[in-house]
C-alpha atoms as a PDB file:
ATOM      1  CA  UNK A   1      45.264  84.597 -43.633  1.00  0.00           C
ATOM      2  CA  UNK A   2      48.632  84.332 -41.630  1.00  0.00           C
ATOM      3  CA  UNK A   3      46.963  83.079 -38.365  1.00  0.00           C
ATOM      4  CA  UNK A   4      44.521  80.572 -40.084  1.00  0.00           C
ATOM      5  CA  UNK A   5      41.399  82.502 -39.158  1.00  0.00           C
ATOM      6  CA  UNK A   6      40.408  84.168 -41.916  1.00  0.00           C
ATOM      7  CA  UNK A   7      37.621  81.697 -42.527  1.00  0.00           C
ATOM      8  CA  UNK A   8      35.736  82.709 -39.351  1.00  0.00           C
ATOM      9  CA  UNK A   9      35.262  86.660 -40.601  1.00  0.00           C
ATOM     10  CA  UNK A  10      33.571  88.423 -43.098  1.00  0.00           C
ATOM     11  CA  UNK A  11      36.260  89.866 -45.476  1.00  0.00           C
ATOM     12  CA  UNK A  12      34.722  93.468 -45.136  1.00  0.00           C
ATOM     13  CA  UNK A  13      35.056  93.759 -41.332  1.00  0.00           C
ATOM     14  CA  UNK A  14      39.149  92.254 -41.537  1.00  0.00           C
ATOM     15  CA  UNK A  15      41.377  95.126 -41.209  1.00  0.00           C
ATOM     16  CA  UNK A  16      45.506  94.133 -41.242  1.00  0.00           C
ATOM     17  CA  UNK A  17      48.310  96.124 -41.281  1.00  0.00           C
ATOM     18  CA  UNK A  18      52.076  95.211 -41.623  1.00  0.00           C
ATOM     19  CA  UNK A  19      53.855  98.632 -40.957  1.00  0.00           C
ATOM     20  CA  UNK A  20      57.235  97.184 -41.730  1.00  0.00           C
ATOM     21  CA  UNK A  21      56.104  96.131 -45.077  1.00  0.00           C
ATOM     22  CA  UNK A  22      58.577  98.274 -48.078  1.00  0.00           C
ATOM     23  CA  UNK A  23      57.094 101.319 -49.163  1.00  0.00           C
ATOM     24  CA  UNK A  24      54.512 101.562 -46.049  1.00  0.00           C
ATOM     25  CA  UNK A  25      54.663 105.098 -45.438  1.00  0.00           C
ATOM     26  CA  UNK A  26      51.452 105.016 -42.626  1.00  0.00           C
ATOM     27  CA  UNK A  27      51.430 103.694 -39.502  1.00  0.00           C
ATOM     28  CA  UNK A  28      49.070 101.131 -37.942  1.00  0.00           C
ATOM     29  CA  UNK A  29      46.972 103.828 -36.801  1.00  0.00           C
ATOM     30  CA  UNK A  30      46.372 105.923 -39.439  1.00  0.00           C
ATOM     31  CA  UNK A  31      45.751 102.778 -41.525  1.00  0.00           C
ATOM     32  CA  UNK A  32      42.890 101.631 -39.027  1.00  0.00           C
ATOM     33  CA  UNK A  33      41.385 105.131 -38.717  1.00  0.00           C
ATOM     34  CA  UNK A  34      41.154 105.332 -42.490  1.00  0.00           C
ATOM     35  CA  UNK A  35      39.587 102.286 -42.834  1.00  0.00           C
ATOM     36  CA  UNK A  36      37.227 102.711 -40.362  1.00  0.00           C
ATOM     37  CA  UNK A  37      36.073 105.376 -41.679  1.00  0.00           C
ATOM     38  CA  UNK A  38      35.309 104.364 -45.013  1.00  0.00           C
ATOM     39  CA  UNK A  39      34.262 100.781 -44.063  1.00  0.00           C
ATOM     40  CA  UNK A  40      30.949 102.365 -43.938  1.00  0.00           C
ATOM     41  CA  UNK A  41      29.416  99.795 -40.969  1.00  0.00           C
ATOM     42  CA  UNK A  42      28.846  99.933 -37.513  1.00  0.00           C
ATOM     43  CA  UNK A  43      31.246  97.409 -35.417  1.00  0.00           C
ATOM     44  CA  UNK A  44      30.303  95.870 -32.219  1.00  0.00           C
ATOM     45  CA  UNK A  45      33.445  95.644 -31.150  1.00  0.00           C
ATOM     46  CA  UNK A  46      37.515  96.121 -32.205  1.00  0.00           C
ATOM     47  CA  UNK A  47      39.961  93.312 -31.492  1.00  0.00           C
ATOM     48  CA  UNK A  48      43.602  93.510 -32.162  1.00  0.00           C
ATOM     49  CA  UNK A  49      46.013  90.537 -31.889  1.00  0.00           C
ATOM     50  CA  UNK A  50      49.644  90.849 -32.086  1.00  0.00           C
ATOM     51  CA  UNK A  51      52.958  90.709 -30.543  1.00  0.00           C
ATOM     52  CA  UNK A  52      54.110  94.381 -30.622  1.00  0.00           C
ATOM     53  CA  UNK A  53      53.120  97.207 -28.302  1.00  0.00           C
ATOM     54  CA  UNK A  54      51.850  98.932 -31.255  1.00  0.00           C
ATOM     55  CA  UNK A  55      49.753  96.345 -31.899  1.00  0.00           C
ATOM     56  CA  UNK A  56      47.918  96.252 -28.948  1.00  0.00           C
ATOM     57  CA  UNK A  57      48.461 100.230 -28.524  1.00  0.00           C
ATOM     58  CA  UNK A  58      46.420 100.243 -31.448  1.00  0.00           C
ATOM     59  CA  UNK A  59      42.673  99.791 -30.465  1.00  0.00           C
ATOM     60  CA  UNK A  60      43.226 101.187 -26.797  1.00  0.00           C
ATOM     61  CA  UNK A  61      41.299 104.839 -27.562  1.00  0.00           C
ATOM     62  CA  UNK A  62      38.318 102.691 -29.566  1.00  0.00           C
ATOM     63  CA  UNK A  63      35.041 102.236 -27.726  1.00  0.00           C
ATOM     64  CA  UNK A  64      34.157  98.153 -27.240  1.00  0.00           C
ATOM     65  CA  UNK A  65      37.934  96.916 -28.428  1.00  0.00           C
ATOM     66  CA  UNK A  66      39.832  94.478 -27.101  1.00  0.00           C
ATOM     67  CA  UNK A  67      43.502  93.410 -27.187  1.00  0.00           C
ATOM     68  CA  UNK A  68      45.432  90.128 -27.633  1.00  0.00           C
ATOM     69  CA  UNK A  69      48.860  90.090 -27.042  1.00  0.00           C
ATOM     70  CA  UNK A  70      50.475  87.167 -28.483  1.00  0.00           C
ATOM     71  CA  UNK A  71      53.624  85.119 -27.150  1.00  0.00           C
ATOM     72  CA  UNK A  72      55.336  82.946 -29.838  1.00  0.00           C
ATOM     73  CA  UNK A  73      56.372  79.408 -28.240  1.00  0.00           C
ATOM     74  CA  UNK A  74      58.466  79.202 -26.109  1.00  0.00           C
ATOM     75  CA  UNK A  75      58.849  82.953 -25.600  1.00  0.00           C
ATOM     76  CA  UNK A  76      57.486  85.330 -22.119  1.00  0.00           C
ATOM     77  CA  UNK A  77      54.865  87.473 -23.188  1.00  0.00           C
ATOM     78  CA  UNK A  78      56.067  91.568 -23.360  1.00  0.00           C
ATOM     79  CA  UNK A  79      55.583  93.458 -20.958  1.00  0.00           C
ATOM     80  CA  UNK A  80      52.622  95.482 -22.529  1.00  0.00           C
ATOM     81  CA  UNK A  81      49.178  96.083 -21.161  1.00  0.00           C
ATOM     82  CA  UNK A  82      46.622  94.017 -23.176  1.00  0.00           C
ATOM     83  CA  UNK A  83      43.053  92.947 -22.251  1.00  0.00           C
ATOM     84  CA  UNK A  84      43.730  89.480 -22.546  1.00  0.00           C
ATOM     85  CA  UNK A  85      47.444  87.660 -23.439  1.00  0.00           C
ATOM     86  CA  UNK A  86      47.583  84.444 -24.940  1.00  0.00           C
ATOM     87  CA  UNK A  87      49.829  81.744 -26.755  1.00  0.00           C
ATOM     88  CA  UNK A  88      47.388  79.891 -29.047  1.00  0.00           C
ATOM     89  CA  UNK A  89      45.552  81.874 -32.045  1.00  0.00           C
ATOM     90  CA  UNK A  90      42.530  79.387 -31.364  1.00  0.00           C
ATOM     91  CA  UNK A  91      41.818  81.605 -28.040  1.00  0.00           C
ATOM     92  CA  UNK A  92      40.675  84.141 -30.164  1.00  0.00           C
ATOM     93  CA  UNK A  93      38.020  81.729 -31.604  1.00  0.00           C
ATOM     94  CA  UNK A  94      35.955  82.249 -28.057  1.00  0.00           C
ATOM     95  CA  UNK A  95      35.700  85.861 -29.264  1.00  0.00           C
ATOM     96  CA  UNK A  96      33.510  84.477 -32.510  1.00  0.00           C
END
């Protein structure tokens, strides 16, 4: 809901995580793992987007996933490995 995209995806196949959130105990990981395996459906494909290396570190042992690192405005991207880095949400629209 955060990056304005919401609209474009079926709730069931939206997994987010905020890690630093108070009383998260489970990391990022864990939290994708255990929904995956209860979501129940086959997915195409994975995509994270974020602006952490955990965030992108997330998907990179998934079959078909795909990683958007994210550079707020007028900041360099990190230096993390990412399938694709980008400074606009909308990019991710392409993927859709």
């Amino acid at each position: 809901e955060a990056t304005g995209l919401s609209e474009y995806f079926n709730k069931e196949r939206i997994f987010a995580a905020n890690s630093r959130e108070k009383g998260s105990q489970k990391k990022k990981k864990d939290l994708l793992s255990q929904f995956l395996k209860n979501a129940n459906i086959l997915f195409d494909e994975i995509i994270s987007i974020g602006d952490s290396k955990g965030d992108i570190e997330l998907v990179e042992s998934i079959p078909n996933s795909k990683s958007y690192l994210y550079a707020h405005p007028n900041r360099k991207h990190k230096n993390i490995k990412s399938t694709h880095k980008i400074r606009d949400l909308r990019d991710i629209l392409k993927e859709i």
